[in-house]
N, C-alpha and C. Protein backbone atom coordinates (compact mmCIF):
# COMPACT_ATOMS: atom_id res chain seq x y z
N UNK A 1 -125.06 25.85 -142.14
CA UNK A 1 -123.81 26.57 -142.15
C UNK A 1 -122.93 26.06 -141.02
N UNK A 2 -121.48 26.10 -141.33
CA UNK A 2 -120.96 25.28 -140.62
C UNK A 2 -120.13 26.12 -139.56
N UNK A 3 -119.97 26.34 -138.24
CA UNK A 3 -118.83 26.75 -137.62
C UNK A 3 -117.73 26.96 -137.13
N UNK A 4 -116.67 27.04 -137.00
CA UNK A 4 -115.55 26.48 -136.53
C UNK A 4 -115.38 27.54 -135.43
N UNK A 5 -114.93 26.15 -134.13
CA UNK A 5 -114.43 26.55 -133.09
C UNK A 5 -113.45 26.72 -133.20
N UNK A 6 -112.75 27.99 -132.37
CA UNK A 6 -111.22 27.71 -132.05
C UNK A 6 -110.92 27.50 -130.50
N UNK A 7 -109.99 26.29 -130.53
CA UNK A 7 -108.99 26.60 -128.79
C UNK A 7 -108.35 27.16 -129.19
N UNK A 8 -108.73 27.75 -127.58
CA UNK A 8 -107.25 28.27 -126.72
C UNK A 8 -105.90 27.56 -126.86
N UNK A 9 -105.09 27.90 -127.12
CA UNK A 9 -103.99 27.66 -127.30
C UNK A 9 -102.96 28.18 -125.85
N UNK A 10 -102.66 27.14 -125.30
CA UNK A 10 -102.11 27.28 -123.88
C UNK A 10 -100.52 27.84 -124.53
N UNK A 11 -100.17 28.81 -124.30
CA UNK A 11 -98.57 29.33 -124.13
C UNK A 11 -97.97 29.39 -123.34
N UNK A 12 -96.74 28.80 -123.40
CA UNK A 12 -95.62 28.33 -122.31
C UNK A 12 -94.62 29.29 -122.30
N UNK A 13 -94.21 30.33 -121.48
CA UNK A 13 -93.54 31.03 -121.26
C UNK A 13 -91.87 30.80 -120.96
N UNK A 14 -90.92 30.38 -121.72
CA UNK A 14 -90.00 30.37 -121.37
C UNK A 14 -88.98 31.46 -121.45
N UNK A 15 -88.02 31.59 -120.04
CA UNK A 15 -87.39 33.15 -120.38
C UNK A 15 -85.90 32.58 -120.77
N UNK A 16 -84.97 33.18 -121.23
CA UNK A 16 -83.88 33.55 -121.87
C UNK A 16 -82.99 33.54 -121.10
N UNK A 17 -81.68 33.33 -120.83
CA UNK A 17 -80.42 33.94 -120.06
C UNK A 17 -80.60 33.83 -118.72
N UNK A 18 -80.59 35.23 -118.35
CA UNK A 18 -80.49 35.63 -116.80
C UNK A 18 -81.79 36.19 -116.46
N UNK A 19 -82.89 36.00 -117.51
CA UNK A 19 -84.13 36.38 -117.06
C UNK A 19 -84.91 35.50 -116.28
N UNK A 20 -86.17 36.07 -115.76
CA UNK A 20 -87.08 35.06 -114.95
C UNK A 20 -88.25 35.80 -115.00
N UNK A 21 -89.36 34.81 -115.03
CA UNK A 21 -90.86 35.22 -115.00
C UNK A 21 -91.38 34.65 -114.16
N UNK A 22 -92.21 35.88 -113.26
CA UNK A 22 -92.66 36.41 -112.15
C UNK A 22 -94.58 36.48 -112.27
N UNK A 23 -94.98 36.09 -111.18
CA UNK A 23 -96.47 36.85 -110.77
C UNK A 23 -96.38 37.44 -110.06
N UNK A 24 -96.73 38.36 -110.31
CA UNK A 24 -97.41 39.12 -109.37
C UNK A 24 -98.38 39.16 -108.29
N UNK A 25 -98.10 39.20 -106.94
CA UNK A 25 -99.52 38.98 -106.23
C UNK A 25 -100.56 39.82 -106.01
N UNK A 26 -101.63 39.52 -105.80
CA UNK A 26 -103.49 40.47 -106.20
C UNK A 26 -102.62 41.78 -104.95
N UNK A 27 -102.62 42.86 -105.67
CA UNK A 27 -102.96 44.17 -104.64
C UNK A 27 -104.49 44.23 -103.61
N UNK A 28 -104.43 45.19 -102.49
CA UNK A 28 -105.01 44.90 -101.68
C UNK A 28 -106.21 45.49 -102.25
N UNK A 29 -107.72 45.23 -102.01
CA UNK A 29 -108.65 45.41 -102.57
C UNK A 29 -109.45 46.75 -101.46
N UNK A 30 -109.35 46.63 -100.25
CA UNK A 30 -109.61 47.45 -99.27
C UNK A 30 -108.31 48.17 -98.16
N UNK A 31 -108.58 49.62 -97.64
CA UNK A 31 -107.63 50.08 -97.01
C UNK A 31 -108.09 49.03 -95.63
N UNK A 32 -107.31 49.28 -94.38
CA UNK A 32 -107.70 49.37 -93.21
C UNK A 32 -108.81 49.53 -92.47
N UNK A 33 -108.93 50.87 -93.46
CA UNK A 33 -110.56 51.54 -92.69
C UNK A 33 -111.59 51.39 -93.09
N UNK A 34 -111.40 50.13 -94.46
CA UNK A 34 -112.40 49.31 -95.07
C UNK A 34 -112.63 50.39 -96.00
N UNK A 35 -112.05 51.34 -96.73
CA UNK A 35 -112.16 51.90 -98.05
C UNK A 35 -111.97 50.86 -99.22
N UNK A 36 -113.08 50.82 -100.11
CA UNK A 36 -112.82 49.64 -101.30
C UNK A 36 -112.23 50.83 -102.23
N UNK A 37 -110.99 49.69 -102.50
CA UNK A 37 -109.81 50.99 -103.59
C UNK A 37 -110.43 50.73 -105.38
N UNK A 38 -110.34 51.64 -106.19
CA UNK A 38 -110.52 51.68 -107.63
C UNK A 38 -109.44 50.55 -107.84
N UNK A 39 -109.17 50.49 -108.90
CA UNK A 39 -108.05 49.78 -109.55
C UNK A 39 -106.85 50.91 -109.65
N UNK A 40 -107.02 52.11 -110.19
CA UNK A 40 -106.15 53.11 -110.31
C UNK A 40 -105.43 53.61 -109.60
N UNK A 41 -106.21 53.41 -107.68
CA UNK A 41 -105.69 53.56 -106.85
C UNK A 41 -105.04 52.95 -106.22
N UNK A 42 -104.46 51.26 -106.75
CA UNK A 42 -104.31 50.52 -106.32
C UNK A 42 -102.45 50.58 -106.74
N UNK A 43 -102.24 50.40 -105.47
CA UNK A 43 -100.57 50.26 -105.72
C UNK A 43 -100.07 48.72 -106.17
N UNK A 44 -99.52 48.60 -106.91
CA UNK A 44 -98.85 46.68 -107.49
C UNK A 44 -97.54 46.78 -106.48
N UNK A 45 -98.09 45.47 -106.13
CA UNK A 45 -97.11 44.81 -105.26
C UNK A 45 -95.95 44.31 -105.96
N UNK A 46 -95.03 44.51 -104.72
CA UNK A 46 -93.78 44.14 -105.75
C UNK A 46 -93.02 43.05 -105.04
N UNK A 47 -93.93 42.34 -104.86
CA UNK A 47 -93.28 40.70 -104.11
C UNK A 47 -94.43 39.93 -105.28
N UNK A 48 -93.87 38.67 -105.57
CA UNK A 48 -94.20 37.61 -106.35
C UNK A 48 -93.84 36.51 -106.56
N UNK A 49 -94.35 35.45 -107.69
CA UNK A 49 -93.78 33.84 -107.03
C UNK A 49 -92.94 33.54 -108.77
N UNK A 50 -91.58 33.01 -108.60
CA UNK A 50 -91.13 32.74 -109.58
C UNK A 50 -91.86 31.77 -110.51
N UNK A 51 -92.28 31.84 -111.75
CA UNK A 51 -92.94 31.33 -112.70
C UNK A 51 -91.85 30.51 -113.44
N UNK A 52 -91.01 30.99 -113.80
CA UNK A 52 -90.03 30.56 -114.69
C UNK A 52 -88.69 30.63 -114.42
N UNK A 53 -87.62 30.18 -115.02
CA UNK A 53 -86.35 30.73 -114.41
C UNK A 53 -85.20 30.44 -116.10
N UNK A 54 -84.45 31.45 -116.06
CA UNK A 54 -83.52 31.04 -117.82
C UNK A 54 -82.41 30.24 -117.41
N UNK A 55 -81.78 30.03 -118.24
CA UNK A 55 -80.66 29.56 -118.05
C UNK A 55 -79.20 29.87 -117.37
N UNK A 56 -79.34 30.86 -117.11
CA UNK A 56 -78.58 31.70 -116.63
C UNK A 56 -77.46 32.66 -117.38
N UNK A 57 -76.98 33.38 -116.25
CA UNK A 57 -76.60 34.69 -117.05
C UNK A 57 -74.81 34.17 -117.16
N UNK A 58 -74.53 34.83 -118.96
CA UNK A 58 -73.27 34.17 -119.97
C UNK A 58 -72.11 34.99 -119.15
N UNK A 59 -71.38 34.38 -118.49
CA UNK A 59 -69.97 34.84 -118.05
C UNK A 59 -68.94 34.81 -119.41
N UNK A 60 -68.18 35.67 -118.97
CA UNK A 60 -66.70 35.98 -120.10
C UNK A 60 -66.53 35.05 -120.43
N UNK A 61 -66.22 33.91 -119.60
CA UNK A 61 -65.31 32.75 -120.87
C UNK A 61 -65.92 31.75 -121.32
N UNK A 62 -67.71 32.29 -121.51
CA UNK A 62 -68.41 31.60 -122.24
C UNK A 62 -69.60 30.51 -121.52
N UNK A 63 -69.27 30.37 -120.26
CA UNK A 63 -69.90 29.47 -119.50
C UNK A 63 -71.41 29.95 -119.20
N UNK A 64 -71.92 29.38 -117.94
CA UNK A 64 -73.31 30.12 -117.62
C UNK A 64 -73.06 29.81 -116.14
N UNK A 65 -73.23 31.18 -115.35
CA UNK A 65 -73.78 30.69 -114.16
C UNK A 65 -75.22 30.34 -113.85
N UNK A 66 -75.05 29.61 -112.62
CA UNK A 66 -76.35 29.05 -112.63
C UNK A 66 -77.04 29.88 -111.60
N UNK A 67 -78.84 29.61 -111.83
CA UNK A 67 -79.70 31.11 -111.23
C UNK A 67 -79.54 31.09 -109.51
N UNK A 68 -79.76 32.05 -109.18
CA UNK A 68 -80.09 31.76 -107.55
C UNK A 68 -81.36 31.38 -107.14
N UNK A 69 -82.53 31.88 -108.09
CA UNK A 69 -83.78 31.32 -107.77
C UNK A 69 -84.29 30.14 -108.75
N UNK A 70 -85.08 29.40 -107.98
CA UNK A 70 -85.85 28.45 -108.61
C UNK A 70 -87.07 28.77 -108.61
N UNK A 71 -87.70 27.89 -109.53
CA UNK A 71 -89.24 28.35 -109.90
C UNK A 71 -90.31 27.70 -108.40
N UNK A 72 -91.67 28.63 -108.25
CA UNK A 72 -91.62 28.71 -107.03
C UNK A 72 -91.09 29.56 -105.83
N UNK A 73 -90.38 30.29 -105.81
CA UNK A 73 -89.71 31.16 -104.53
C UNK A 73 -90.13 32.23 -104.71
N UNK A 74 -90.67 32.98 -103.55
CA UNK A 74 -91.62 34.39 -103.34
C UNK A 74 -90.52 35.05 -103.52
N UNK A 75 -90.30 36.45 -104.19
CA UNK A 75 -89.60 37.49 -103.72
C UNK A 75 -89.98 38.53 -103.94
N UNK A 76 -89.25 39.38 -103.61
CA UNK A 76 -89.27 40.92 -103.65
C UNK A 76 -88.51 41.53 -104.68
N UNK A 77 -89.13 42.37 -105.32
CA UNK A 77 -88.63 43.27 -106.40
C UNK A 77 -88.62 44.71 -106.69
N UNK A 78 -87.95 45.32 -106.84
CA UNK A 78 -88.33 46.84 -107.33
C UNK A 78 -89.33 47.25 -108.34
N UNK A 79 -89.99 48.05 -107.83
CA UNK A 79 -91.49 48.66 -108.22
C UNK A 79 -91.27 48.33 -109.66
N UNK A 80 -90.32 49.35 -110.13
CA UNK A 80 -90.04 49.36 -111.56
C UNK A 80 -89.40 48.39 -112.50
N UNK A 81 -89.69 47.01 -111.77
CA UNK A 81 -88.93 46.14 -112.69
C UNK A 81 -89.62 45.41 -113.94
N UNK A 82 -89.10 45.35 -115.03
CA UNK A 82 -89.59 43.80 -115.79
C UNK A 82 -90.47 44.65 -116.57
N UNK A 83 -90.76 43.68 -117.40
CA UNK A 83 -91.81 44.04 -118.81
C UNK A 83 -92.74 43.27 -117.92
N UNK A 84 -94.16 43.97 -118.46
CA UNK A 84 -95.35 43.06 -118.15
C UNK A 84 -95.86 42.27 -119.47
N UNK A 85 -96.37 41.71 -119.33
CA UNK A 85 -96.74 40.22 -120.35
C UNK A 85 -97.60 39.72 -119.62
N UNK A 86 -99.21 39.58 -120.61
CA UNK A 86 -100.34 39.18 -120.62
C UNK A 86 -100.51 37.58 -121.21
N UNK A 87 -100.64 36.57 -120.59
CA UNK A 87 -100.86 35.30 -121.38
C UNK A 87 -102.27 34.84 -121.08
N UNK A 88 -103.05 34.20 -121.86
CA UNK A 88 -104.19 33.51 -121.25
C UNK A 88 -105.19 34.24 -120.07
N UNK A 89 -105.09 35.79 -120.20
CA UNK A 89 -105.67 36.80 -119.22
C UNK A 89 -105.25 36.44 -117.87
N UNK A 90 -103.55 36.23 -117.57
CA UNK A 90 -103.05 35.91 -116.56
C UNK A 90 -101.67 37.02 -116.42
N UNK A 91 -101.25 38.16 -116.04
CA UNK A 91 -100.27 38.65 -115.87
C UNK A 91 -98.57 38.63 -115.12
N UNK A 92 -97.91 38.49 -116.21
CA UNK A 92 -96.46 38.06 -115.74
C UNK A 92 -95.78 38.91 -115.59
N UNK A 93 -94.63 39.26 -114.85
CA UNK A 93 -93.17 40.14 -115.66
C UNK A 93 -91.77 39.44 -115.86
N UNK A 94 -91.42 39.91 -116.69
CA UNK A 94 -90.17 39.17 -117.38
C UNK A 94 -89.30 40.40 -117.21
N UNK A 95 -88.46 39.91 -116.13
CA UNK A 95 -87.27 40.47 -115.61
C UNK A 95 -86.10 39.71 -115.66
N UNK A 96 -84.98 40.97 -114.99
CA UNK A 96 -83.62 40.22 -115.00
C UNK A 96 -83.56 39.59 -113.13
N UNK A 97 -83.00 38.62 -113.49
CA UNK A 97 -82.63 38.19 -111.92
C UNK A 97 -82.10 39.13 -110.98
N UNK A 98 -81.11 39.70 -111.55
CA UNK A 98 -80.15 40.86 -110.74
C UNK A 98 -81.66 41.98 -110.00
N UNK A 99 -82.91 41.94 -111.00
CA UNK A 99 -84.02 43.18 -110.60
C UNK A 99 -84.61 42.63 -109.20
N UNK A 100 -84.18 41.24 -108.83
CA UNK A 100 -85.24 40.62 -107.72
C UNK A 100 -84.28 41.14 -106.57
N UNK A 101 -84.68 41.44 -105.80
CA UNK A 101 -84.35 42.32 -104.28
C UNK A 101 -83.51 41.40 -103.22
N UNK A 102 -84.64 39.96 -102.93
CA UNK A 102 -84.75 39.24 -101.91
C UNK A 102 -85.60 38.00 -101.94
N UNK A 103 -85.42 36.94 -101.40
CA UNK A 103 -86.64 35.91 -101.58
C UNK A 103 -86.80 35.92 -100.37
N UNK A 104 -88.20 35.73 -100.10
CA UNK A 104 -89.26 35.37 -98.91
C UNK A 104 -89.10 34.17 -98.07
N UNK A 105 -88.42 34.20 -96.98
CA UNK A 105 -88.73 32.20 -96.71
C UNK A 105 -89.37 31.84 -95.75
């Protein structure tokens, strides 16, 4: 009997417009006082490294400005930003540029 394997199929994330995709960096695994945290208890960080970057966001008379970040640059974001998106058991968010706070330098 015969089997067939399947690959993985690597997916390339490209974002849209004025969006950009983000990682997230690992939350902290222990407090201070060396408490090992659940996962549940674990707060998500909201600094991360640009993954992707769109084309930028469509001005009135049709043009595009171009992004402020490039792919690569740490920043900071609001807790509540972005869709999360699972690829290859690797977690992204796909946000708007305007949601990123600050970059890291």
């Amino acid at each position: 009997m015969a089997t067939a394997t399947k690959k993985k199929a690597s997916v390339r994330l490209q974002p849209i417009g004025e969006r950009i995709v983000v990682q997230r960096e690992q939350s902290e695994e222990t407090t201070a006082g060396g408490i090992v945290l659940p996962d549940s208890a674990k707060e998500k960080p909201a600094r991360g490294t640009v993954v992707a970057v769109g084309s930028g966001k469509l001005l009135d008379d049709g043009s595009r400005s171009e992004s402020q970040l490039k792919q690569g640059d740490h920043v900071l974001f609001s807790s509540y930003a972005g869709e999360t998106v699972e690829i290859d058991d690797v977690e992204y968010l796909l946000m708007r540029e305007d949601d990123v706070l600050a970059v890291l330098e």
